[in-house]
PDB file of N, CA and C in Angstrom:
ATOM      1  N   UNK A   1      22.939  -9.951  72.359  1.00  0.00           N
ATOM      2  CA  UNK A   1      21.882 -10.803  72.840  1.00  0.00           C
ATOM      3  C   UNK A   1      20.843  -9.918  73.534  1.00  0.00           C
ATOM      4  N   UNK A   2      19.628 -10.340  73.457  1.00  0.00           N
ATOM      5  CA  UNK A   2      18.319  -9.316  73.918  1.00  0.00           C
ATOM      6  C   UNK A   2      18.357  -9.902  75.431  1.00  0.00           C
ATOM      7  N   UNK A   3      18.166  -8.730  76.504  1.00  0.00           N
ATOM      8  CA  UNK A   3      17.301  -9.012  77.375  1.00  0.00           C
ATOM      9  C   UNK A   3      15.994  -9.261  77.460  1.00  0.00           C
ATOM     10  N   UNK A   4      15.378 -10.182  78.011  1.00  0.00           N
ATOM     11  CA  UNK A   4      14.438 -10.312  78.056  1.00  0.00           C
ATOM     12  C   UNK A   4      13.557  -9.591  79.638  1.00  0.00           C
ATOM     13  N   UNK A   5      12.624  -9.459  79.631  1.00  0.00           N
ATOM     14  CA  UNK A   5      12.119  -8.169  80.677  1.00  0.00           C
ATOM     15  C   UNK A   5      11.572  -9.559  81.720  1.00  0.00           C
ATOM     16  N   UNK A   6      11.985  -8.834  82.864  1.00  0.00           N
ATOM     17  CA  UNK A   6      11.504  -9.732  84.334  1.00  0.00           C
ATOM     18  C   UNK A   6       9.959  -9.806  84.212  1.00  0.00           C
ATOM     19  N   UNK A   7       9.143 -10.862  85.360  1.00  0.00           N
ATOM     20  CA  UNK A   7       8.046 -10.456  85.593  1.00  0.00           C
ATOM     21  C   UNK A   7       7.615  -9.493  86.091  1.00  0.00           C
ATOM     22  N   UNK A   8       8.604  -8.177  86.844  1.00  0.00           N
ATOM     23  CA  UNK A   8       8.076  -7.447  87.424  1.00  0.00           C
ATOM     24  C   UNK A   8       7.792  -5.974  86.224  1.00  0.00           C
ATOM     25  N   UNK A   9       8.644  -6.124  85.379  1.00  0.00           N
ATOM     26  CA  UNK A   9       8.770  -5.360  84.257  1.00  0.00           C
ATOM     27  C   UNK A   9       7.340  -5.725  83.283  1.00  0.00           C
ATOM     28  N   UNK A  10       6.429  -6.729  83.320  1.00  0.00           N
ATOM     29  CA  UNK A  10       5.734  -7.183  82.585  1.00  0.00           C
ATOM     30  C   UNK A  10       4.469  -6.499  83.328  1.00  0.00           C
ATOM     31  N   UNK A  11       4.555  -6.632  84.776  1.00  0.00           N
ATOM     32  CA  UNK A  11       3.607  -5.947  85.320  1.00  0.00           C
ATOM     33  C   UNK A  11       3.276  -4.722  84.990  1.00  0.00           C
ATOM     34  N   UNK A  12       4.569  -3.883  85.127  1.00  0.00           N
ATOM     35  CA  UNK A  12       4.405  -2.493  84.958  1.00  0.00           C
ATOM     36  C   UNK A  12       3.867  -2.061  83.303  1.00  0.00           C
ATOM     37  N   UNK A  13       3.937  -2.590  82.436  1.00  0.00           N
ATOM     38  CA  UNK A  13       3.958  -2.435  81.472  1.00  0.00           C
ATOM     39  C   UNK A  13       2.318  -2.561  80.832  1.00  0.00           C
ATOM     40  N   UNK A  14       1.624  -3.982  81.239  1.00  0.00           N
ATOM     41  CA  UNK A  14       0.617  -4.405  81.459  1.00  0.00           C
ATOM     42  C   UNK A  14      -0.433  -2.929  81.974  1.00  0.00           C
ATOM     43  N   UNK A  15       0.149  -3.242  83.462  1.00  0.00           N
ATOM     44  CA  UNK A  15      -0.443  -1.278  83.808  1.00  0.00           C
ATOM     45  C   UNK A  15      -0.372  -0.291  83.035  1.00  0.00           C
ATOM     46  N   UNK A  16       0.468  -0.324  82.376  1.00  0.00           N
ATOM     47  CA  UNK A  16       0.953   1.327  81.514  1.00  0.00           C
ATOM     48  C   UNK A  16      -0.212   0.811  80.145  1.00  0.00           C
ATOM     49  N   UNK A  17      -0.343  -0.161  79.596  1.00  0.00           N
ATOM     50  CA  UNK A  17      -1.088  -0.485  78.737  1.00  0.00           C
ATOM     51  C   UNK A  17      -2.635  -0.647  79.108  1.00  0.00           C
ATOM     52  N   UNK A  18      -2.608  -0.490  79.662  1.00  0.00           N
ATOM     53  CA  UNK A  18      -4.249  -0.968  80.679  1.00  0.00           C
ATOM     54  C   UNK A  18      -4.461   1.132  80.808  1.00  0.00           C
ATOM     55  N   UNK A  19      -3.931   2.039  81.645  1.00  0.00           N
ATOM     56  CA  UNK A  19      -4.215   3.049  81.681  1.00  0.00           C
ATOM     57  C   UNK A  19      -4.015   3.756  80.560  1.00  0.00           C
ATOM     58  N   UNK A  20      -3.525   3.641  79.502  1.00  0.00           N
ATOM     59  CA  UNK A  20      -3.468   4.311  77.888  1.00  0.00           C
ATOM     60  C   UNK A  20      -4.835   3.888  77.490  1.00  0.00           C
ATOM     61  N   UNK A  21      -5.033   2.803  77.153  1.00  0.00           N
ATOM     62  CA  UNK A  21      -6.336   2.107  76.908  1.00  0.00           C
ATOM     63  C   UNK A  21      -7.509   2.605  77.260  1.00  0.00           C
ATOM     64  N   UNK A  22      -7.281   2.465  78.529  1.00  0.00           N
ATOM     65  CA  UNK A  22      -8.726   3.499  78.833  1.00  0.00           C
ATOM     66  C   UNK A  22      -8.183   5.146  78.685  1.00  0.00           C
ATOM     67  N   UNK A  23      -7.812   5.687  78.832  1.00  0.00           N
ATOM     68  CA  UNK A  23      -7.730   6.810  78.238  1.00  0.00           C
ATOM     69  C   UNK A  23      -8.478   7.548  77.259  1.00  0.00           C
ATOM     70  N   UNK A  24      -7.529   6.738  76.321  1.00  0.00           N
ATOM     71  CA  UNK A  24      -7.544   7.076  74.682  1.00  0.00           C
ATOM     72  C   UNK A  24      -9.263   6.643  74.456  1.00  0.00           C
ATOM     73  N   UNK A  25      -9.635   5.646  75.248  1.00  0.00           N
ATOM     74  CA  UNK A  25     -11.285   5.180  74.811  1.00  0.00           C
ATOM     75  C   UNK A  25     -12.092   6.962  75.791  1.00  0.00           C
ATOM     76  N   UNK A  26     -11.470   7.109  76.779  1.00  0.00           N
ATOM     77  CA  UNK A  26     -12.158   8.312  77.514  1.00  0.00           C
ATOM     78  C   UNK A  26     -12.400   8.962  76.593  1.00  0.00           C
ATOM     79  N   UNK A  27     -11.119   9.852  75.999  1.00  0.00           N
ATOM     80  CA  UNK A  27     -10.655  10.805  75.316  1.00  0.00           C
ATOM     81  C   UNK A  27     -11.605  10.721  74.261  1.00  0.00           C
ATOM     82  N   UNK A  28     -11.740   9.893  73.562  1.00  0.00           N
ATOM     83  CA  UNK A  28     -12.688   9.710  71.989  1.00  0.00           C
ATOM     84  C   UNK A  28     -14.108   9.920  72.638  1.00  0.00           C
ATOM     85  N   UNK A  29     -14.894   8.851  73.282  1.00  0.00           N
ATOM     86  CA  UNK A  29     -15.908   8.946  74.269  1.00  0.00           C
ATOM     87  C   UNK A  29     -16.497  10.686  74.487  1.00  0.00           C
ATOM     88  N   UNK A  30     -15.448  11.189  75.316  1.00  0.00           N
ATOM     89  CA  UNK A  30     -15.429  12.548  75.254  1.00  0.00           C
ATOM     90  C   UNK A  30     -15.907  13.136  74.202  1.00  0.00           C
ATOM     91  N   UNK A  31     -14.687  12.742  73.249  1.00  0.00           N
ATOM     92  CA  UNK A  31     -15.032  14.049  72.556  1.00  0.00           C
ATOM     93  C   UNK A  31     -16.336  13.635  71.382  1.00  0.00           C
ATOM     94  N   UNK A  32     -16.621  12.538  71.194  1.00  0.00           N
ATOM     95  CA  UNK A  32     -18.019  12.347  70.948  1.00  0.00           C
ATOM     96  C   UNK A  32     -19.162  12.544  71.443  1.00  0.00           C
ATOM     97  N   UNK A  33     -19.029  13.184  72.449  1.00  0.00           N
ATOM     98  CA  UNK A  33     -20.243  13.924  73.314  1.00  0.00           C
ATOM     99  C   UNK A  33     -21.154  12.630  74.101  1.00  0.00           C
ATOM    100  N   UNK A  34     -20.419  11.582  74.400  1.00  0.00           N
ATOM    101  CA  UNK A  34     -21.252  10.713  74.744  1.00  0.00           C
ATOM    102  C   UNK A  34     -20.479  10.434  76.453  1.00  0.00           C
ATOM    103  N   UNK A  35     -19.439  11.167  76.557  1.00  0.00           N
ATOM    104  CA  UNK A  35     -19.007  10.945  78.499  1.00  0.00           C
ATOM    105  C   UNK A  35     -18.539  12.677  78.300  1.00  0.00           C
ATOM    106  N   UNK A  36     -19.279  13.470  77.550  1.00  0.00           N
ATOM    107  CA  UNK A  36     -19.143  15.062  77.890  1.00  0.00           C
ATOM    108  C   UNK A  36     -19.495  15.655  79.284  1.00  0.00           C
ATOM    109  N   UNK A  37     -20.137  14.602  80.467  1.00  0.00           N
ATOM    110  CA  UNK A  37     -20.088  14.937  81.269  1.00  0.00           C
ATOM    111  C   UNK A  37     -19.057  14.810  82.641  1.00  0.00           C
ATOM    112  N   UNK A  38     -18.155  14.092  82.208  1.00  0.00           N
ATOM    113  CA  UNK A  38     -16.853  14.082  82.624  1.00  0.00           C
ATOM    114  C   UNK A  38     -16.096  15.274  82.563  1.00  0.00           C
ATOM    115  N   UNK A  39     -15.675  16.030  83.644  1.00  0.00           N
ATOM    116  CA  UNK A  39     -14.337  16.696  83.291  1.00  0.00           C
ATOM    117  C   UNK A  39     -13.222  16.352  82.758  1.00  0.00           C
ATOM    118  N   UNK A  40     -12.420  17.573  82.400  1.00  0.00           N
ATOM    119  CA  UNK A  40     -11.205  17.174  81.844  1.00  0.00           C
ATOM    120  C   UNK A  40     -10.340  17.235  82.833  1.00  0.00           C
ATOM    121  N   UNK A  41     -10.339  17.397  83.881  1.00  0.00           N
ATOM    122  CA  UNK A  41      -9.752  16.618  84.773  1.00  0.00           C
ATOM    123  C   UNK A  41      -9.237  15.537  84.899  1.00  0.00           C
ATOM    124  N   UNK A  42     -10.010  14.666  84.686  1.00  0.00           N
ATOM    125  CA  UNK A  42     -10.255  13.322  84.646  1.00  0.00           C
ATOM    126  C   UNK A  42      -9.329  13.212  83.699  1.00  0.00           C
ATOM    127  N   UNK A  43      -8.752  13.702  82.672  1.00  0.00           N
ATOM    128  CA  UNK A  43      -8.407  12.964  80.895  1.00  0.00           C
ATOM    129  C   UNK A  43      -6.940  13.371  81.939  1.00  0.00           C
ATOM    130  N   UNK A  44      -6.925  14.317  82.090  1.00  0.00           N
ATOM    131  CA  UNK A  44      -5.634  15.046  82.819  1.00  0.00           C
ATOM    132  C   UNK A  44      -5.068  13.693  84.083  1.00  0.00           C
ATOM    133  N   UNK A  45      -5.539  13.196  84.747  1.00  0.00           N
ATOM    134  CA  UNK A  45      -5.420  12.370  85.749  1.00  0.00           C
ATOM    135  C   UNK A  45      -5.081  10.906  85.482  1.00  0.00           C
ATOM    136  N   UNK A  46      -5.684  10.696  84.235  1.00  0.00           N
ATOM    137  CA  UNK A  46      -5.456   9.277  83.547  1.00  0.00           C
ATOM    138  C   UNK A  46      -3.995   9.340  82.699  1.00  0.00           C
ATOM    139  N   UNK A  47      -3.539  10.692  82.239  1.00  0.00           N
ATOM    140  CA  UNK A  47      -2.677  10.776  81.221  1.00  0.00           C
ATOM    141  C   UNK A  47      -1.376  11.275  81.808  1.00  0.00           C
ATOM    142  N   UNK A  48      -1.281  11.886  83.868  1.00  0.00           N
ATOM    143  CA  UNK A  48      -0.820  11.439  84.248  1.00  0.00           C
ATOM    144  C   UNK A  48      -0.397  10.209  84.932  1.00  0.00           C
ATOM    145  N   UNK A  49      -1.416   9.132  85.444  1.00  0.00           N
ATOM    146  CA  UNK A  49      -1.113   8.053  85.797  1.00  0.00           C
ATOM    147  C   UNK A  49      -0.289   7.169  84.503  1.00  0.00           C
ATOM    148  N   UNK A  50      -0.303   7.378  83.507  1.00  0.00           N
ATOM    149  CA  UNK A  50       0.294   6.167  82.337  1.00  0.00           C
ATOM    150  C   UNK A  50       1.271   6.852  82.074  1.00  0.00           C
ATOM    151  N   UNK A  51       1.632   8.156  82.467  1.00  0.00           N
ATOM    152  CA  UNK A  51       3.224   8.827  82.267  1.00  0.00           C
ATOM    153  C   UNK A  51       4.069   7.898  83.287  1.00  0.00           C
ATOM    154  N   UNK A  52       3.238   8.073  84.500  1.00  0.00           N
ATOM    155  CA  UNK A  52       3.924   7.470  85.783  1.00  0.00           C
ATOM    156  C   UNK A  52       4.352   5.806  86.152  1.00  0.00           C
ATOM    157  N   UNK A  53       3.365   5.465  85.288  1.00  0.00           N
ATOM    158  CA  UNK A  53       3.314   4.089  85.102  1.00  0.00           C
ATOM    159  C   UNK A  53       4.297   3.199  83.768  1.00  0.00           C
ATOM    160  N   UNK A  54       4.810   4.616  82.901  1.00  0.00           N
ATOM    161  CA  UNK A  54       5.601   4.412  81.550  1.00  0.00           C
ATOM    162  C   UNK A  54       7.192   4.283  82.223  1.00  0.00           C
ATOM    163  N   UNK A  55       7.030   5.830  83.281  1.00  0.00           N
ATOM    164  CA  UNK A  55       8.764   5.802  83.695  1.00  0.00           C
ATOM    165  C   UNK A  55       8.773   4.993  84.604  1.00  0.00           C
ATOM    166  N   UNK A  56       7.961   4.201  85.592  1.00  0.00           N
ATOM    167  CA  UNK A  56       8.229   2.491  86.204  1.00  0.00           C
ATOM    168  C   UNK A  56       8.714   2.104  85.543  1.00  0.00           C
ATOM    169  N   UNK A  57       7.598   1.373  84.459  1.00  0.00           N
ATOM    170  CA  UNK A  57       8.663   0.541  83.845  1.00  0.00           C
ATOM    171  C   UNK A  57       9.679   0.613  83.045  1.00  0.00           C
ATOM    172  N   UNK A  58      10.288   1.741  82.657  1.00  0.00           N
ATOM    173  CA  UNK A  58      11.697   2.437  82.071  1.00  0.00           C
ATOM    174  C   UNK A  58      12.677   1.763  83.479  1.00  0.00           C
ATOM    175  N   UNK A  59      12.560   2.792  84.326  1.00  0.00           N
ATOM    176  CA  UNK A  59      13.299   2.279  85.526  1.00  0.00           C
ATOM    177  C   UNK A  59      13.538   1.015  86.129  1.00  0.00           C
ATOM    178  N   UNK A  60      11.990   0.165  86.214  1.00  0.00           N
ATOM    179  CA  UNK A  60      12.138  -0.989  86.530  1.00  0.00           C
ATOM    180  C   UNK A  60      13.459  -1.830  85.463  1.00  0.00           C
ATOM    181  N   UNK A  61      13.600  -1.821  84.403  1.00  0.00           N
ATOM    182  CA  UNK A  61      14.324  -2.140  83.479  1.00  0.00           C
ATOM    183  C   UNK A  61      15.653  -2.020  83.771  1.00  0.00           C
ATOM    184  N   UNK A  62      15.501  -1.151  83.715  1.00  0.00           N
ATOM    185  CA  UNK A  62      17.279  -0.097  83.609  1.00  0.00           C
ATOM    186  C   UNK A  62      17.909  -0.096  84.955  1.00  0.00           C
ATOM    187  N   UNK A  63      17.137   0.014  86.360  1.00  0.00           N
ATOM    188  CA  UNK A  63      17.609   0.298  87.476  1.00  0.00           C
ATOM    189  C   UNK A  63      17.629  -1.023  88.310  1.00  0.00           C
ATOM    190  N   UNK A  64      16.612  -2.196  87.911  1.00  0.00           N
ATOM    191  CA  UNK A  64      16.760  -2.931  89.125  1.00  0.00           C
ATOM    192  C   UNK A  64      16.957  -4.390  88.106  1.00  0.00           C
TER     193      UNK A  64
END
């Protein structure tokens, strides 16, 4: 039988999908020369926040 994921698991997930999203739109943006004035910093900062926001909700799942 499937678990089905809590609301708090829906949150995190929501987030993790929300910071990929913009990302991946940065990332293209970028490299179309049309937000070339952005550092890559920035791509670096977003692509850690949705790592961080991926193993929440792994954990949220599995641990609580």
């Amino acid at each position: 039988m499937a678990r089905t994921p809590n609301s708090g698991n829906w949150r995190f997930i929501s987030i993790f999908s929300l910071i990929l999203g913009i990302t991946l739109v940065v990332w293209v943006l970028r490299g179309l020369a049309i937000l070339s004035f952005l550092p890559g910093g920035i791509i670096w900062v977003l692509i850690l926040l949705c790592l961080i926001a991926g193993i929440l909700s792994y954990l949220q799942e599995t641990v609580w």
